[in-house]
Structure formats: C-alpha cells, structure tokens
Protein backbone atom coordinates (compact mmCIF):
# COMPACT_ATOMS: atom_id res chain seq x y z
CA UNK A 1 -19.07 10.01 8.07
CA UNK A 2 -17.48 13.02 6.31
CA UNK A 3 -14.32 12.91 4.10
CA UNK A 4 -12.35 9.76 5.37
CA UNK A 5 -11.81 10.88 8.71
CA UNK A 6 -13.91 8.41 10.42
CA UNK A 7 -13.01 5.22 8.54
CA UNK A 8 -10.57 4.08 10.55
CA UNK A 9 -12.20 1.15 13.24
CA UNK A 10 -8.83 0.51 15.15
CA UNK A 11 -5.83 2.54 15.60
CA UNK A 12 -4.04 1.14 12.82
CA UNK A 13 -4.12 3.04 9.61
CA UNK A 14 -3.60 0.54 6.44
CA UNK A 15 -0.82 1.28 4.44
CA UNK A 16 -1.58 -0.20 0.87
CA UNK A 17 -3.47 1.97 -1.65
CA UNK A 18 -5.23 -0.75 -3.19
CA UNK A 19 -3.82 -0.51 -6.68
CA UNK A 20 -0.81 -0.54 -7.51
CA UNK A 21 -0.78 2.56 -10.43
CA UNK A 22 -2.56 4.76 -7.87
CA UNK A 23 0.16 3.75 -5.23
CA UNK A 24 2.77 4.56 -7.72
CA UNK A 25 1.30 7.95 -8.21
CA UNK A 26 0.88 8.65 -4.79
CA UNK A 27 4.22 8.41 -4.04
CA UNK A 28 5.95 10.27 -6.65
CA UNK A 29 3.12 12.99 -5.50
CA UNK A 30 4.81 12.50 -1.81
CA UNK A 31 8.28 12.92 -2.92
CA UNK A 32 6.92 16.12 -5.49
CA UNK A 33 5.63 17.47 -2.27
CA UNK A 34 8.27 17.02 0.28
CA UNK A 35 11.15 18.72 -2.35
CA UNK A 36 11.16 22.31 -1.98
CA UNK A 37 12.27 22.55 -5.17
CA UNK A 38 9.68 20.99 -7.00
CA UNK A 39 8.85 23.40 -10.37
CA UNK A 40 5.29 22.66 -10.28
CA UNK A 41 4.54 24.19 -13.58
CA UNK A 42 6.45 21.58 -15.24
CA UNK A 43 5.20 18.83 -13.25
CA UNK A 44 2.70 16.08 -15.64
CA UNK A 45 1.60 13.59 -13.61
CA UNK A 46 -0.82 12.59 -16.71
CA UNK A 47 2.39 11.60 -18.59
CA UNK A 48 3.15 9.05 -15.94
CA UNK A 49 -0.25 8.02 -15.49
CA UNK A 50 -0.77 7.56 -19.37
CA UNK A 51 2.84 5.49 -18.69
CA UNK A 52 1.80 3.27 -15.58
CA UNK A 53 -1.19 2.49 -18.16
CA UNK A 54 1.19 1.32 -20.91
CA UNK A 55 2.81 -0.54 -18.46
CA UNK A 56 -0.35 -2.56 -17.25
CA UNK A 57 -0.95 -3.44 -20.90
CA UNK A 58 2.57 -4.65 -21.92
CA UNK A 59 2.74 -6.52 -18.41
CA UNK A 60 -1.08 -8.47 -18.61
CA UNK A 61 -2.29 -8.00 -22.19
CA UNK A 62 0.30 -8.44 -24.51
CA UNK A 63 1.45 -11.74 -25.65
CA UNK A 64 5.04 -12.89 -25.43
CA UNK A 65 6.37 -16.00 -27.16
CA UNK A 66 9.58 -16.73 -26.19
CA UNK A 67 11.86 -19.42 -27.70
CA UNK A 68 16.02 -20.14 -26.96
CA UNK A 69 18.43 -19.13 -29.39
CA UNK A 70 22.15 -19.30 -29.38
CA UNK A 71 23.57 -18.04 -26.68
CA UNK A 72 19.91 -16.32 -25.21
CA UNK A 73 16.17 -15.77 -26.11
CA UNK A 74 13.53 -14.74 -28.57
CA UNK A 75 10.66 -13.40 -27.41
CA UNK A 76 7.58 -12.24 -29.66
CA UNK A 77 5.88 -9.84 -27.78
CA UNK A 78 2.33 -9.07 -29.97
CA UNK A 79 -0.93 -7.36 -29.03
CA UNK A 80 -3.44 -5.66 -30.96
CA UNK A 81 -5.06 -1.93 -30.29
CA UNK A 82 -3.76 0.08 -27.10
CA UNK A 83 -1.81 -3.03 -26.47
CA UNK A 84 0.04 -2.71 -29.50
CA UNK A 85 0.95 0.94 -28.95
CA UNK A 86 2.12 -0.11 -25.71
CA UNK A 87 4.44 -2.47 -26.91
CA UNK A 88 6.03 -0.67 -29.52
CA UNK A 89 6.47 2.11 -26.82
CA UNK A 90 7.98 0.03 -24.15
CA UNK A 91 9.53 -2.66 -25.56
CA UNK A 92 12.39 -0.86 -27.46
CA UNK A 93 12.86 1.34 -24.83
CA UNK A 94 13.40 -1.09 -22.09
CA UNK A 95 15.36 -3.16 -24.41
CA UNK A 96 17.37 0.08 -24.79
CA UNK A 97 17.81 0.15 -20.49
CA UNK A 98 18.82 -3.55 -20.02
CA UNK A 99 20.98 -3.36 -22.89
CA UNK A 100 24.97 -3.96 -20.89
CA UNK A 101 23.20 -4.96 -17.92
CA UNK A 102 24.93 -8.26 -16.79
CA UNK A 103 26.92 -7.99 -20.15
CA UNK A 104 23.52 -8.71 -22.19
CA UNK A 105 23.15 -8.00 -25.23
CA UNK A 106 19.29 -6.38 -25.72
CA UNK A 107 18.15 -5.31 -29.10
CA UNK A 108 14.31 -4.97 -30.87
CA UNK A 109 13.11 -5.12 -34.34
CA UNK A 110 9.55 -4.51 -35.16
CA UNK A 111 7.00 -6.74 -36.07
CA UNK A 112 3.62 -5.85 -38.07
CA UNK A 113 1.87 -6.68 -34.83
CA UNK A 114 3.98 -5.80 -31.87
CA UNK A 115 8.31 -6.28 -31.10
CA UNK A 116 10.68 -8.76 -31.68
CA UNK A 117 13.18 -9.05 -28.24
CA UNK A 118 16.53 -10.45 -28.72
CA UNK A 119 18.74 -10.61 -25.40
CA UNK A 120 21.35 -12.71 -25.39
CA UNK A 121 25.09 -13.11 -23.20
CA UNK A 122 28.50 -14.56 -24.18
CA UNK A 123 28.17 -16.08 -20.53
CA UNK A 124 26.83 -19.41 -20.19
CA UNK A 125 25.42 -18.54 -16.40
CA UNK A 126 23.62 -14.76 -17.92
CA UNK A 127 22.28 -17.46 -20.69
CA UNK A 128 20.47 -19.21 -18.07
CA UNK A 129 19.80 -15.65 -16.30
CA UNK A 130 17.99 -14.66 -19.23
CA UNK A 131 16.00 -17.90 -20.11
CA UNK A 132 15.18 -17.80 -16.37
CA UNK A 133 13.68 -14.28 -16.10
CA UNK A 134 11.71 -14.28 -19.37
CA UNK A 135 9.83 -11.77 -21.12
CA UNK A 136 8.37 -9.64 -17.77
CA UNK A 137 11.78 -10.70 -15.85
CA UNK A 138 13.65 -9.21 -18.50
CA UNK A 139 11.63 -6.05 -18.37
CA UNK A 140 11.65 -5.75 -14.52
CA UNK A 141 15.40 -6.00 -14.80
CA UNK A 142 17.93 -3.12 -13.61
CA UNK A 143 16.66 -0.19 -11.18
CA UNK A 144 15.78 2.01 -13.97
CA UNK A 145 12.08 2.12 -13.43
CA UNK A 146 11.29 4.51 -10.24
CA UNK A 147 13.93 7.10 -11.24
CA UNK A 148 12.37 7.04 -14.48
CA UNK A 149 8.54 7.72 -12.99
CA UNK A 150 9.92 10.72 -11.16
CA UNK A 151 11.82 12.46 -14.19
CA UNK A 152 8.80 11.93 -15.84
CA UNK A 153 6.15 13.30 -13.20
CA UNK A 154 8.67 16.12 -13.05
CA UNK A 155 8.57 16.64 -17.02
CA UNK A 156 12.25 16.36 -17.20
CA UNK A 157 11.89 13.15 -19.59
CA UNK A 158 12.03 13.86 -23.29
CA UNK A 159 10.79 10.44 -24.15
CA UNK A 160 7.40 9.67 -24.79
CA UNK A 161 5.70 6.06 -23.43
C-alpha cells in the first residue's frame, strides 16, 4: 500500500479520527481551509494544540474535591507539575466564561497547589444544577469552547492557556 489510499476494505470511509485532540485539530484545520479569508501567517495551531493538552490534564489528571456550600459548591481542583499549570490556566478562565451563565455566580482563588472553584446561584433549582454537573460539568458548561479553539488557531486570542 502507498499513502492511505488503499486502506479502505469496503466502501465506507470511517469518520472518527481516533482521538479526540487530533479530531479537534482537524477540524478547525477544515474550517481554516474552507474560509477564503483565512490570514495564514497568523494562524498557530501549536497554541491550540498546547491548549487541547491543558485541557486533557485539567479533565483526567487533576484532582477535584468538591463539597456543598450555601447556596452552591466548592470544588478543590489540585495537581502537581504540568497538571498544575494546567489548572491555574484553565480554571480561572473558565470560571471567568460560566460566570452569569444560568445566573451563577463563578469565582477562583488560588491555592498553593492548584484553584479553589466557588459557583454558586440564588436559585434553589441552578443550586441543584450546579451540585449536579460538578467539577468537569461545570467546565463543559456554556458554548464557549469551539469558538474559542478557532480564535485561537486563528491567533486572534490574546489569552494564553
């Protein structure tokens, strides 16, 4: 066989790219390519692959200790080496995106070894929202995340992760 081209047994062609960071690039590098107007010279797809990175750590390394407070939730969110980075990165930022959402009320304060999360709602219903989701709900919250890959493939986003 040479290349790919004769990999394919059947007539279907699968449609998953087998990881999910890879996938993530490869369509931002679709919609880069389809947009005539794509200034390639600003264009850092490192960034967001340095990002989807931070991302896997915060989302599967990083521990998160949540405990109920009035009127929300806690959570301890601690890691140690590239982990830690990751979290001190992310967390305040996404706290920073959810913040409003659902009228909650999102705020961080550091901790020697990662962030402390606060969200909490005057709402006894976004209370229970809140407790529900948890940590990586919390975080996967609002529709912030794909525009956010592609301003940052395109280098349009000042903010580092």
């Amino acid at each position: 066989m040479t290349g790919h081209s004769g990999m394919h047994a059947g007539s279907e062609t699968p449609m998953l790219p087998g990881q999910g960071a890879f996938g993530a690039i490869q369509e931002i590098v679709r919609i880069l390519e389809a947009d005539p107007k794509t200034d390639w010279s600003k264009v850092d797809l490192e960034a967001l692959r340095q990002h989807l990175i931070d991302m896997n750590e915060v989302t599967l390394r990083a521990d998160a200790a949540a405990k109920p407070i009035d009127g929300g939730l806690e959570i301890a969110v601690t890691g140690s080496g590239r982990t830690l980075a990751a979290i001190q990165r992310m967390v305040p930022a996404h706290a920073q995106e959810i913040n409003g959402l659902n009228g909650w009320n999102a705020k961080t304060e550091p901790l020697p070894n990662g962030e402390l999360l606060t969200v909490t709602a005057t709402d006894p219903k976004e209370v229970q929202h809140i407790r529900g989701l948890g940590f990586i709900g919390l975080l996967a919250s609002g529709s912030h995340h794909q525009p956010h890959h592609l301003a940052m493939a395109k280098g349009e986003f000042a903010h580092m992760h």
